[in-house]
Protein backbone atom coordinates (compact mmCIF):
# COMPACT_ATOMS: atom_id res chain seq x y z
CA UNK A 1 235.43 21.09 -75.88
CA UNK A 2 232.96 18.91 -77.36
CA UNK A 3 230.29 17.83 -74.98
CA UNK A 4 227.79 15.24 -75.25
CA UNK A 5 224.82 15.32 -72.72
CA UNK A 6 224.47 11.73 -70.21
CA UNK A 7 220.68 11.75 -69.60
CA UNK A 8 220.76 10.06 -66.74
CA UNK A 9 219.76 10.65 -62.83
CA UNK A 10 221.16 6.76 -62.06
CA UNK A 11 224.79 6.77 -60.90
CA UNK A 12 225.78 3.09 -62.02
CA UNK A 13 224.40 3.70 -65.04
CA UNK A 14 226.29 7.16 -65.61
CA UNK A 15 229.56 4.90 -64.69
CA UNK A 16 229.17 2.05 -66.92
CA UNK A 17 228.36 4.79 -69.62
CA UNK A 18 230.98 6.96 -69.20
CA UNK A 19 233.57 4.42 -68.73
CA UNK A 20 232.52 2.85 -72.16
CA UNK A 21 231.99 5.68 -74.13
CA UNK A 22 235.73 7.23 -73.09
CA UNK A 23 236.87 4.14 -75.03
CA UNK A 24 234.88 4.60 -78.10
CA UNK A 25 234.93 8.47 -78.68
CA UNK A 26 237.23 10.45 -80.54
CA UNK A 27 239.75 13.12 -78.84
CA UNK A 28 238.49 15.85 -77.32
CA UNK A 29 234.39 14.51 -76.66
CA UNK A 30 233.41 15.13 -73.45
CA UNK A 31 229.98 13.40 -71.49
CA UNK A 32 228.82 16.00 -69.08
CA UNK A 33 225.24 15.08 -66.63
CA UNK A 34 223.00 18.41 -67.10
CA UNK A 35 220.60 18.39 -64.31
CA UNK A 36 216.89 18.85 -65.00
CA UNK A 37 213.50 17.36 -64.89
CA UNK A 38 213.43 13.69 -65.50
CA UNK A 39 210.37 13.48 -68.24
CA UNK A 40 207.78 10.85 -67.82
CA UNK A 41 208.70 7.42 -69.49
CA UNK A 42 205.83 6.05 -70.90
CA UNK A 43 206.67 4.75 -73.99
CA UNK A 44 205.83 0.90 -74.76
CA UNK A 45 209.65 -0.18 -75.64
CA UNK A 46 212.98 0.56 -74.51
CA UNK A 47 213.44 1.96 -77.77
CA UNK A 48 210.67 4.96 -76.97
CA UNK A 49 211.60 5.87 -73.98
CA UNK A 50 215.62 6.26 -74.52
CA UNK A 51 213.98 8.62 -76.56
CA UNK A 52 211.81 10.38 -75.13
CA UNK A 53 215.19 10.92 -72.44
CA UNK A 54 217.23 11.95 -75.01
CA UNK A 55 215.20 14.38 -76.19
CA UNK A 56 214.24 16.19 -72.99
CA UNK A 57 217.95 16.73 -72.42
CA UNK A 58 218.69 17.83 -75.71
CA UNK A 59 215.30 19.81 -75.34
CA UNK A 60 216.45 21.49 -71.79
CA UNK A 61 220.25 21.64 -73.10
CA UNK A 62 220.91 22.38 -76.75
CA UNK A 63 223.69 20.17 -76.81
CA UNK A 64 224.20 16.75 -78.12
CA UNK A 65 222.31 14.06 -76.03
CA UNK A 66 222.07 10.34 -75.10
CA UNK A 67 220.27 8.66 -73.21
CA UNK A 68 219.44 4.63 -72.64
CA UNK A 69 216.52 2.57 -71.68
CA UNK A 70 217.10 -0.87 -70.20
CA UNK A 71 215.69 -3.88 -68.36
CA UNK A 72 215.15 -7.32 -67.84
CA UNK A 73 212.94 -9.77 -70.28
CA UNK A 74 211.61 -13.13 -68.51
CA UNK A 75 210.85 -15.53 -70.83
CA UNK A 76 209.07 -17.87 -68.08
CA UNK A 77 206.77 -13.60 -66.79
CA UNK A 78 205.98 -13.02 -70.75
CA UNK A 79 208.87 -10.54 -70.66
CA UNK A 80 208.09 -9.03 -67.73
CA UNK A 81 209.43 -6.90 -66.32
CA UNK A 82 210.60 -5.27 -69.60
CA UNK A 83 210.57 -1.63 -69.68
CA UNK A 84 208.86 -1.80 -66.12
CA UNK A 85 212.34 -3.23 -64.54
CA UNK A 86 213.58 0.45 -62.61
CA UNK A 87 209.89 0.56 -61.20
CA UNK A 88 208.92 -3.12 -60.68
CA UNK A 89 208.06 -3.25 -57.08
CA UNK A 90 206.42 -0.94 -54.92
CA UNK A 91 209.67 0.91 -54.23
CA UNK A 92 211.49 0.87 -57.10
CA UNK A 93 214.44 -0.27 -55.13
CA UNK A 94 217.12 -2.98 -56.45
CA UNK A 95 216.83 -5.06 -53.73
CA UNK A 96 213.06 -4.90 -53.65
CA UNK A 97 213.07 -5.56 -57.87
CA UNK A 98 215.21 -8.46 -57.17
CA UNK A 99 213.26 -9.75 -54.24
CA UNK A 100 210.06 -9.79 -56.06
CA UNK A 101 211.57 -10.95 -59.27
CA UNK A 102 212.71 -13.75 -57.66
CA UNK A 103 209.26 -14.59 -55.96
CA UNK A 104 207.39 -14.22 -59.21
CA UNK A 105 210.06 -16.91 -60.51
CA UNK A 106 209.66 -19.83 -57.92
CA UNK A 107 209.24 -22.55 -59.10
CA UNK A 108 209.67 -21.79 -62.85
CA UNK A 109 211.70 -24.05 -64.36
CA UNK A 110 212.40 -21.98 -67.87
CA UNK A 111 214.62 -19.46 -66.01
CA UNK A 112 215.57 -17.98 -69.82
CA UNK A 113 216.30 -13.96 -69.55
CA UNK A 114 217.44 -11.47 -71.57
CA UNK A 115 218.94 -7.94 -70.44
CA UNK A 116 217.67 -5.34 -73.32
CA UNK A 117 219.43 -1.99 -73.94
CA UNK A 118 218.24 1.04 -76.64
CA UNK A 119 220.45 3.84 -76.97
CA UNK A 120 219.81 7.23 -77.94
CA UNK A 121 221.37 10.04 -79.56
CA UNK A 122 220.12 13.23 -80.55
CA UNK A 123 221.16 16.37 -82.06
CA UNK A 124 220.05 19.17 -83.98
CA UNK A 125 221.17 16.99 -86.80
CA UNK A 126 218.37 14.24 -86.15
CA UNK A 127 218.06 11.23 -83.76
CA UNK A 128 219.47 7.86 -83.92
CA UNK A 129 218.28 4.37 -81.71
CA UNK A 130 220.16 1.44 -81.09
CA UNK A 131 219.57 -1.62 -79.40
CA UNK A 132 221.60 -5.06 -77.79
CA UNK A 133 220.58 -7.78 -75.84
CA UNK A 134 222.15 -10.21 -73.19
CA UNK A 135 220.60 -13.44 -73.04
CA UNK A 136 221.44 -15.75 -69.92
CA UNK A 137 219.19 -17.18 -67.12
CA UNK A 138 218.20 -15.97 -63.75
CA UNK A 139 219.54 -17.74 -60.75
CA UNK A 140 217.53 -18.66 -57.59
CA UNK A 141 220.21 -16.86 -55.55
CA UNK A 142 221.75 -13.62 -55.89
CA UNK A 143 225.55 -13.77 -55.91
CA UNK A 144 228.14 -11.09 -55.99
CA UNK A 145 229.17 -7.62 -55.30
CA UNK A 146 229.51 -6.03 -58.29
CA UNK A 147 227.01 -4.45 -61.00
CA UNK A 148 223.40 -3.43 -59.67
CA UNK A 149 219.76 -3.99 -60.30
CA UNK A 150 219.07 -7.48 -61.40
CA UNK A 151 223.03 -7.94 -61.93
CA UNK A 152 223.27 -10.49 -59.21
CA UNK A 153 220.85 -13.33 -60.36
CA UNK A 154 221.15 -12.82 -63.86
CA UNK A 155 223.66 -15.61 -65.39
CA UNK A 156 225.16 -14.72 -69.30
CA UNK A 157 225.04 -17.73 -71.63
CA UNK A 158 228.60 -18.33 -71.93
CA UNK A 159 230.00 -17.01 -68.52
CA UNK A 160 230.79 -18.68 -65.64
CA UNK A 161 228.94 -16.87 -62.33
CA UNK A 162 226.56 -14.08 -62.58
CA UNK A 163 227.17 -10.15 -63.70
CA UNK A 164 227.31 -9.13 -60.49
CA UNK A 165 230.78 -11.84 -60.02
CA UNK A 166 232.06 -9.86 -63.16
CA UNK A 167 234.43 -6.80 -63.30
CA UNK A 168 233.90 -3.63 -64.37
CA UNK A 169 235.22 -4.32 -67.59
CA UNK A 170 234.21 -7.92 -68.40
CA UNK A 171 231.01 -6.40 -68.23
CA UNK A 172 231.28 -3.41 -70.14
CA UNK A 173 232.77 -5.81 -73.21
CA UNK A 174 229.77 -8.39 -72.89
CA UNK A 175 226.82 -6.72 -71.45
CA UNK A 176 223.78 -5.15 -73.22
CA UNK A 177 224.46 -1.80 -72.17
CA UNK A 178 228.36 -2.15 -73.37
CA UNK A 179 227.34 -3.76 -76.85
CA UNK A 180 224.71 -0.58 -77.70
CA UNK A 181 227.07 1.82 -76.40
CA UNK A 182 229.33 0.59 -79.20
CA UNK A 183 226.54 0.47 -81.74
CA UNK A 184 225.75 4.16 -80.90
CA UNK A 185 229.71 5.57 -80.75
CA UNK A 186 230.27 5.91 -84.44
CA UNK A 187 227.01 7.74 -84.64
CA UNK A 188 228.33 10.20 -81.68
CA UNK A 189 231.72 9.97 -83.41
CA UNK A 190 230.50 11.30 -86.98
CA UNK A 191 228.23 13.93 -85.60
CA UNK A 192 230.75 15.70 -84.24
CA UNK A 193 233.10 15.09 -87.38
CA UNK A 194 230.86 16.66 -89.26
CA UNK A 195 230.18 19.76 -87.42
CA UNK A 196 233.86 20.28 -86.93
């Protein structure tokens, strides 16, 4: 079997991953979690620190790894909270990021926002980095029961409700984290083609 390494300790994430990625990957790829430590993201962009995941589970594994990086740009916050979304508040907590999110944003009447995602994939091969973005607008109140994190205020141009009113799937075709996970699947897809 052909596994690829999820770095990932985030259970929605691992979801929304694995249920895209089934779709994109040749027969016979499998995404496995490998537990270990969760390295220190301190990199300045998404980009760095999908990286610096991917490579501490390729590091701790020696097998094929990805990893992603995502977050929440504010236009009206300077792009805050960026690649500070997961850790935002005090807690780190969704409903405490959305809570304070939405404090910082009263008032503010350019509500623009834009969900960023970098994917990651490395191998002994080399490393590739991807990224996609979702632009919509945050909304003063949360609705909906699906999705997590900032999900339930955050508004796609083009779609009626928020992500969190969205399925499973409507969001996996349309959101940032679907749209990079197809950017990165060829990449995954070759790899393996070529060490066949």
């Amino acid at each position: 079997m052909k596994t690829v390494v999820v770095a990932t300790h985030n259970a929605h994430k691992l979801a929304e991953i694995e249920m895209t990625m089934k779709a994109l990957l040749g027969p016979g790829i499998e995404l496995v979690q490998v537990d270990g430590t969760a390295p220190v993201e301190d990199g300045a962009t998404f980009e760095e620190n999908a990286l610096i995941k991917a490579r501490a589970a390729f590091r701790d594994s020696g097998q094929p790894s990805l990893a992603d990086d995502s977050g929440i740009c504010v236009d009206a916050l300077d792009g805050a909270p960026g690649v500070h979304s997961a850790r935002y508040s005090e807690d780190g907590s969704d409903s405490a990021n959305l809570a304070l999110l939405l404090a910082n944003m009263k008032g503010a009447t350019n509500r623009a926002a834009t969900f960023v995602c970098a994917v990651a994939f490395v191998t002994k091969n080399g490393e590739r980095v991807v990224r996609a973005e979702w632009p919509g607008v945050l909304r003063a109140v949360a609705k909906g029961k699906n999705g997590f994190g900032y999900d339930p205020i955050f508004a796609p141009n083009g779609v009626t409700g928020t992500a969190a009113e969205m399925s499973a799937l409507e969001k996996a075709a349309l959101s940032h984290r679907g749209r990079a996970l197809g950017l990165i699947a060829p990449a995954v897809n070759r790899y393996f083609q070529s060490t066949n």
